[in-house]
C-alpha atoms as a PDB file:
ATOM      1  CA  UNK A   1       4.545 -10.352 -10.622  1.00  0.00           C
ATOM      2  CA  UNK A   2       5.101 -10.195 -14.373  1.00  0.00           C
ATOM      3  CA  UNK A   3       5.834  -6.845 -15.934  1.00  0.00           C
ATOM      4  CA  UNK A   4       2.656  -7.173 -17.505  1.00  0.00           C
ATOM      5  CA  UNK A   5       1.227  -7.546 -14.224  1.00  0.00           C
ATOM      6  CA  UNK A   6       3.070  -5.067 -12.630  1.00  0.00           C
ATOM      7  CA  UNK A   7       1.846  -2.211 -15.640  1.00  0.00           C
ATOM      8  CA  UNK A   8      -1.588  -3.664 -15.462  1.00  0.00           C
ATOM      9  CA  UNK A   9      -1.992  -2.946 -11.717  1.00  0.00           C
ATOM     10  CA  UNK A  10      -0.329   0.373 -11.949  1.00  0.00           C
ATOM     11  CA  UNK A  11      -2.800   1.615 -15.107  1.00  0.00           C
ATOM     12  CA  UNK A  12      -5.299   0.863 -11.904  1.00  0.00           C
ATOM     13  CA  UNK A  13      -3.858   3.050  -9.457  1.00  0.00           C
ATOM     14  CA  UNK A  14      -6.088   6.495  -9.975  1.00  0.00           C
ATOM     15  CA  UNK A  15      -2.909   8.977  -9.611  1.00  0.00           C
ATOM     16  CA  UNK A  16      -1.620   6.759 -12.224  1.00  0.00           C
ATOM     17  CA  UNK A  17      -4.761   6.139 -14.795  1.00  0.00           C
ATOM     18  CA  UNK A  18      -3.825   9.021 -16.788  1.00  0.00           C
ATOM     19  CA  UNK A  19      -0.140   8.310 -18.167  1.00  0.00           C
ATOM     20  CA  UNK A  20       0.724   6.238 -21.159  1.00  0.00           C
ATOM     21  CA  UNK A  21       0.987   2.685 -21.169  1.00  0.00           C
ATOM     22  CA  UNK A  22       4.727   2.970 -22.330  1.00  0.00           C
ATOM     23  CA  UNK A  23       5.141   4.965 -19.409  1.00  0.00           C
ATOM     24  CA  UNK A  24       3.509   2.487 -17.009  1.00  0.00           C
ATOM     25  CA  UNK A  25       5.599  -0.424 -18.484  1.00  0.00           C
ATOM     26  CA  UNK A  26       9.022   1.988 -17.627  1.00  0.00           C
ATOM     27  CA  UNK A  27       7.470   1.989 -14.438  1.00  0.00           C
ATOM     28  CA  UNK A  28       6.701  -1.434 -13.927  1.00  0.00           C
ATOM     29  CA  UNK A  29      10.459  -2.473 -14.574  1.00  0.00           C
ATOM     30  CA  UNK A  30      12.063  -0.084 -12.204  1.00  0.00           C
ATOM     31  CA  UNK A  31       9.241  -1.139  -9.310  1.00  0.00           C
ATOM     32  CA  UNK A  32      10.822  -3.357  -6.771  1.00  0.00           C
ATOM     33  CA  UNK A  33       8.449  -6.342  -5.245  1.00  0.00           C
ATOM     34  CA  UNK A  34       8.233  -6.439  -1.350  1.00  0.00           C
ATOM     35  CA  UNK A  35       5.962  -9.013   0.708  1.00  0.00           C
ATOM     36  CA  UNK A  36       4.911  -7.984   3.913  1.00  0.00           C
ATOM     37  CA  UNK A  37       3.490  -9.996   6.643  1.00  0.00           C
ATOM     38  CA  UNK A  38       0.863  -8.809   9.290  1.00  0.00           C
ATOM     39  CA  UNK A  39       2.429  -6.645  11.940  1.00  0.00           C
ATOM     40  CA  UNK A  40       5.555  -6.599   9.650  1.00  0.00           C
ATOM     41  CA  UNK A  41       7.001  -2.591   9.749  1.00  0.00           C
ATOM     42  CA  UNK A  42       7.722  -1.840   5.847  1.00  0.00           C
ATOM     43  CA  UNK A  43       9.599   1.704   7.274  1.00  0.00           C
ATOM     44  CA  UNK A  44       9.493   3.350  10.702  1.00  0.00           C
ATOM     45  CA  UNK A  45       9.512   7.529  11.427  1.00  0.00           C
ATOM     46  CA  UNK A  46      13.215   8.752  10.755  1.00  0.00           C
ATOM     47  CA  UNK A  47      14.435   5.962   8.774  1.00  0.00           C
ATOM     48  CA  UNK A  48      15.504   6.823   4.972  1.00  0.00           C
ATOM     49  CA  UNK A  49      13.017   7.899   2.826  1.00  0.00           C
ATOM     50  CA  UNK A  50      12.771   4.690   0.466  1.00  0.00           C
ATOM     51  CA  UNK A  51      10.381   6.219  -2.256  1.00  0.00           C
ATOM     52  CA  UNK A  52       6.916   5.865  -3.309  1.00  0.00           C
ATOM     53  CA  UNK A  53       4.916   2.250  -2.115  1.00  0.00           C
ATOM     54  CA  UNK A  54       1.911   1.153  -4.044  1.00  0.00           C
ATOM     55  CA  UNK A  55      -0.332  -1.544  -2.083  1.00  0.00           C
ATOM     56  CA  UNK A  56      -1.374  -4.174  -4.454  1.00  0.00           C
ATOM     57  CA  UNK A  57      -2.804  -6.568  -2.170  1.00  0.00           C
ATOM     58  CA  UNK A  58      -3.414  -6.642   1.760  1.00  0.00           C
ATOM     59  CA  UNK A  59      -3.448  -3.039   4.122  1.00  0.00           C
ATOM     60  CA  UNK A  60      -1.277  -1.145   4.804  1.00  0.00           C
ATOM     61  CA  UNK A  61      -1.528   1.810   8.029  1.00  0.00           C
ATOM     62  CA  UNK A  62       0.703   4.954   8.587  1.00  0.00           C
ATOM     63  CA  UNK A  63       1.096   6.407  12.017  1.00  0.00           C
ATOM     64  CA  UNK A  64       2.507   9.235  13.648  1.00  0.00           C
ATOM     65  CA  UNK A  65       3.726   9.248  17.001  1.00  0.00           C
ATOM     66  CA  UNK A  66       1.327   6.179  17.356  1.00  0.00           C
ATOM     67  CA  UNK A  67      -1.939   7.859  15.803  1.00  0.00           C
ATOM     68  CA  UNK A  68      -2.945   6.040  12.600  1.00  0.00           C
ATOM     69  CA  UNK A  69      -3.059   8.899  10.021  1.00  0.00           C
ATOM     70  CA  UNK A  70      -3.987   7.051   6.917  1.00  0.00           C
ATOM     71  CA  UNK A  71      -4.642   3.864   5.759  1.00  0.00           C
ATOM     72  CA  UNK A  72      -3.562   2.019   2.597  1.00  0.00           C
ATOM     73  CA  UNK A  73      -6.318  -0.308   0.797  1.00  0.00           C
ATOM     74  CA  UNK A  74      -5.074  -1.788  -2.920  1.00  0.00           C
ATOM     75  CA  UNK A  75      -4.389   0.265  -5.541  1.00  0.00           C
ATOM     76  CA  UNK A  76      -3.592   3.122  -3.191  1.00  0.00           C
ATOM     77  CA  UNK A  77      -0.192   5.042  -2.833  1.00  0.00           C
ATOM     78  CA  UNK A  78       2.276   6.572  -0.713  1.00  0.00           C
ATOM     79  CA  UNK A  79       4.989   8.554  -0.800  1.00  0.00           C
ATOM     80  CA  UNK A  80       6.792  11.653   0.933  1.00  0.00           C
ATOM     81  CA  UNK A  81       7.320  13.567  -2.328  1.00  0.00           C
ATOM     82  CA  UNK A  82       7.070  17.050  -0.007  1.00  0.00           C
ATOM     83  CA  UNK A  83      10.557  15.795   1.758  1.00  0.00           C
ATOM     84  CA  UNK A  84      13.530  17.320   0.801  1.00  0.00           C
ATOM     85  CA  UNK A  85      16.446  15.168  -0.791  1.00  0.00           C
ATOM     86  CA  UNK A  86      17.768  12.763   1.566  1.00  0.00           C
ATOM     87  CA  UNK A  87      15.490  13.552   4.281  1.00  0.00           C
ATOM     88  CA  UNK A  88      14.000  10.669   7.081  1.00  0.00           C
ATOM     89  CA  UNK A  89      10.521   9.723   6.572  1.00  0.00           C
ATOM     90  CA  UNK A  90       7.871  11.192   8.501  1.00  0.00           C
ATOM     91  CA  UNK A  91       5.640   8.171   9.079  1.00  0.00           C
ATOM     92  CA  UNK A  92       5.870   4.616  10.238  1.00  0.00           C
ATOM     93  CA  UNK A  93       4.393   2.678   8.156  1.00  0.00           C
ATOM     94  CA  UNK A  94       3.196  -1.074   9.408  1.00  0.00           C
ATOM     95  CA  UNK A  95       0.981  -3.888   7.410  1.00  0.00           C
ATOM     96  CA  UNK A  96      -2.100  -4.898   9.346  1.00  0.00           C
ATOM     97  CA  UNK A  97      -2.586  -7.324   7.161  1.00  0.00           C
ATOM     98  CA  UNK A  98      -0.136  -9.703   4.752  1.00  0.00           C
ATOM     99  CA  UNK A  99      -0.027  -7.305   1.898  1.00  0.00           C
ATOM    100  CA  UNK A 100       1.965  -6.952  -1.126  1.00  0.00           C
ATOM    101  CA  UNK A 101       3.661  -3.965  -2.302  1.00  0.00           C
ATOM    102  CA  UNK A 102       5.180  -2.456  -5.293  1.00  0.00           C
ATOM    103  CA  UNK A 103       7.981   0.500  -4.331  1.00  0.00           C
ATOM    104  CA  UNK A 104       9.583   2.847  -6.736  1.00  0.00           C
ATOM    105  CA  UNK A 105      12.480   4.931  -5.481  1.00  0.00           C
ATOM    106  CA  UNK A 106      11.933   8.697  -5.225  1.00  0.00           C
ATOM    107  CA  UNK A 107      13.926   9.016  -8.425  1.00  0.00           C
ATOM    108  CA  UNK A 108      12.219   7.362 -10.892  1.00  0.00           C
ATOM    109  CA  UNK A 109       8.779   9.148  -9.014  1.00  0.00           C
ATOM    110  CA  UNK A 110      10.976  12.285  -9.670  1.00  0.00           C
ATOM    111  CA  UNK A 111      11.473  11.147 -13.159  1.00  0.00           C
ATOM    112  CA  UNK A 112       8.060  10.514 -13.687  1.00  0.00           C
ATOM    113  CA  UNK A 113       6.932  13.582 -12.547  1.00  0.00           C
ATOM    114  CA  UNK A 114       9.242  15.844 -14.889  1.00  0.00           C
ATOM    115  CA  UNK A 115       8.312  13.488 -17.852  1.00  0.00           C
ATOM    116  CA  UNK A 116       4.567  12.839 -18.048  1.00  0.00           C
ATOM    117  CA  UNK A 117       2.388  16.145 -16.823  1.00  0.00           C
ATOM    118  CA  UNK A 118      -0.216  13.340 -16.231  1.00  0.00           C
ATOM    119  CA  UNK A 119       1.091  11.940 -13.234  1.00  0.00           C
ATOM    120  CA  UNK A 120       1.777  15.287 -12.130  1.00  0.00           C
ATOM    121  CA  UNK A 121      -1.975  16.045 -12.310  1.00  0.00           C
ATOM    122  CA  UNK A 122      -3.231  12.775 -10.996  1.00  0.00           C
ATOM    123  CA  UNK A 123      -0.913  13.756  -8.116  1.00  0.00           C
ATOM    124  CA  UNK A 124      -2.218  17.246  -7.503  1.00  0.00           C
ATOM    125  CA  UNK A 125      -6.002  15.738  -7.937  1.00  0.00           C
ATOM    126  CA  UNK A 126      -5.068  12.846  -5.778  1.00  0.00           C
ATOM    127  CA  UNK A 127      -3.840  15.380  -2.988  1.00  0.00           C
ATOM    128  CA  UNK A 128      -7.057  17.817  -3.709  1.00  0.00           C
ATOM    129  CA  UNK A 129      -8.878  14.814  -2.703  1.00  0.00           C
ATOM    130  CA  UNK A 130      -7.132  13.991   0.722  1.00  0.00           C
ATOM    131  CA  UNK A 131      -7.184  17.693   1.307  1.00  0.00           C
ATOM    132  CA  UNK A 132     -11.105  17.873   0.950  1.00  0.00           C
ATOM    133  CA  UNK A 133     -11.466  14.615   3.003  1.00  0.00           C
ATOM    134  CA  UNK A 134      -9.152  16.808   5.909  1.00  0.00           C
ATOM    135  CA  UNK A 135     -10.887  19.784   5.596  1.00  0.00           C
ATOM    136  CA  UNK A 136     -14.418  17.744   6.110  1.00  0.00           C
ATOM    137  CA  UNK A 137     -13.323  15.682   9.007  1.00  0.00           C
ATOM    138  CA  UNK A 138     -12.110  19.232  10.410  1.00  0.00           C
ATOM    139  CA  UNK A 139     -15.209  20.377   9.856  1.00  0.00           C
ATOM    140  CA  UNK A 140     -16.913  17.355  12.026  1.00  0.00           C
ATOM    141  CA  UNK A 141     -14.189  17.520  15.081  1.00  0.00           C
ATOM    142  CA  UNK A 142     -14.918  21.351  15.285  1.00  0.00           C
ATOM    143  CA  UNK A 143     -18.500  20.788  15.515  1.00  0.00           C
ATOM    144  CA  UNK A 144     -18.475  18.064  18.209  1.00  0.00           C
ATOM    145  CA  UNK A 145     -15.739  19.743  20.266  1.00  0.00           C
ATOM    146  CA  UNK A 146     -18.428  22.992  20.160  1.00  0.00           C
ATOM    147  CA  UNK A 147     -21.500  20.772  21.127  1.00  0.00           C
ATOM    148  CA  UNK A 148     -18.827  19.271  23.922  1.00  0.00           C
ATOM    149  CA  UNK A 149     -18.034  22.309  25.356  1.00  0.00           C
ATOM    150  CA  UNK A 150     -20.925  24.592  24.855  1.00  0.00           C
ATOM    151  CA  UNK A 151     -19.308  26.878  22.547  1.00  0.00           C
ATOM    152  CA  UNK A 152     -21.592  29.227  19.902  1.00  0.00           C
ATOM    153  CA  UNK A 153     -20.743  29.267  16.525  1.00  0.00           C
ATOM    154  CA  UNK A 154     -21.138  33.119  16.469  1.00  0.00           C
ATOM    155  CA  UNK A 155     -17.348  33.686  16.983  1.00  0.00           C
ATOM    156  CA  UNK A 156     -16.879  32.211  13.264  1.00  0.00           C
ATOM    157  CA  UNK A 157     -13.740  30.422  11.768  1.00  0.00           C
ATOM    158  CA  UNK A 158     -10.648  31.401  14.009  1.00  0.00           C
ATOM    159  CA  UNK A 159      -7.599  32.011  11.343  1.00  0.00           C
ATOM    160  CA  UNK A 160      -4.356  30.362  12.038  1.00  0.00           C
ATOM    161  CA  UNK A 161      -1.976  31.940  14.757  1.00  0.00           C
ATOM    162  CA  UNK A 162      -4.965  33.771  15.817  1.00  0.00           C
ATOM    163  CA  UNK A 163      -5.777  33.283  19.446  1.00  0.00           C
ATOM    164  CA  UNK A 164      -9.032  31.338  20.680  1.00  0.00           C
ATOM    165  CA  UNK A 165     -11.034  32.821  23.252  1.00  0.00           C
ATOM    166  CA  UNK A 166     -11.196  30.305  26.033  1.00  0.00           C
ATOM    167  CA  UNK A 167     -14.161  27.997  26.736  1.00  0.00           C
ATOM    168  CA  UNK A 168     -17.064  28.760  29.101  1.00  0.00           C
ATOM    169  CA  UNK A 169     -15.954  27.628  32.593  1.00  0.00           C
ATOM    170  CA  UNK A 170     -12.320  27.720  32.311  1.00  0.00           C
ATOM    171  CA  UNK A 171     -10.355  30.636  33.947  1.00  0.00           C
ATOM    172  CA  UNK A 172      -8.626  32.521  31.792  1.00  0.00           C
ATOM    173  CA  UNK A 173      -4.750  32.570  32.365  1.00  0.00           C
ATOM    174  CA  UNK A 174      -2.595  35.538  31.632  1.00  0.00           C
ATOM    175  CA  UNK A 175       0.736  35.755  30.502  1.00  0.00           C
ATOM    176  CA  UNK A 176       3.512  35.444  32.465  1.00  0.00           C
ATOM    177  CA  UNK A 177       4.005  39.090  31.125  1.00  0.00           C
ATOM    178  CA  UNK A 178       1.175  40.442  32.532  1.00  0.00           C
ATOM    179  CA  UNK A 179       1.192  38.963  35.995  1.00  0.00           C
ATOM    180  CA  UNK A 180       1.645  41.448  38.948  1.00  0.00           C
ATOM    181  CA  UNK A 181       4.928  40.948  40.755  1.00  0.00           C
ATOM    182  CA  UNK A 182       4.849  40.919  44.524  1.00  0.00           C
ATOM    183  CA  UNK A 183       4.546  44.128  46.378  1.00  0.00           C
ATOM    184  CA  UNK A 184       3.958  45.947  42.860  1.00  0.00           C
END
């Protein structure tokens, strides 16, 4: 890809849309190229976090502990920004189909960042987004576990930490706290 090419696909990536073209082109230059083919792994869970990826062509599918958390279509992103410095990533990330890539290290994303309050906003919308997307699919999984197993709805929203009465049927187990101790 051209550098021309390279800004032009990145003024198409929606966290992007927002920032200067001069910005885009800096971008553009410090974006390394990498081809994938199908079934190729680009980075696996635990290897060195290698910065932001941008999927220009083909798809690209994160897992975790072999469950497919996400899926990258063109002119989608991914990076661990929420990692530390230095840390592994968190993901593997494999290309289901050939695909072609565009990576920036977590420097220049950095950079960017601290530079152009734009990005930083398409970034915070971009995770709103996924967030909302979550939050719905929660929403779904909840109500088919509850039409699974016969729950009622009247309980409400159970807060996190808090415990979770246990299903119709099932036995309730104590703690090993509570149990009696022979011959007490």
């Amino acid at each position: 890809m051209t550098l021309i090419e390279k800004t032009v696909f990145l003024k198409s990536v929606e966290v992007l849309s927002q920032m200067p073209s001069e910005a885009l082109a800096q971008l553009a230059a410090r974006a390394g190229e990498t081809r994938c083919d199908r079934g190729q792994v680009v980075f696996r869970e635990g290897d060195e976090d290698q910065g932001t990826f941008f999927v220009v062509e083909g798809l690209l599918e994160l897992t975790k502990n072999g469950v497919v958390v996400r899926r990258l279509r063109p002119s989608m992103a991914h990076g661990e920004l929420f990692l530390g410095e230095n840390e592994r990533h968190q993901y593997t990330a494999i290309a289901r189909e050939d695909s072609l890539l565009l990576n920036l290290p977590r420097a220049d994303v950095v950079e960017a960042i601290l530079e152009y309050p734009e990005f930083s906003l398409g970034m915070v919308q971009d995770l709103a987004r996924r967030l909302h997307k979550l939050t719905q699919r929660l929403i779904e999984l909840d109500a088919e576990l509850k039409q699974r197993v016969g729950a009622s709805d009247a309980a409400g929203p159970v807060e996190a930490g808090e415990a979770q009465p246990a299903p119709a049927g099932v036995p309730r187990r104590r703690g090993w706290w509570r149990r009696r101790r022979p011959g007490a």
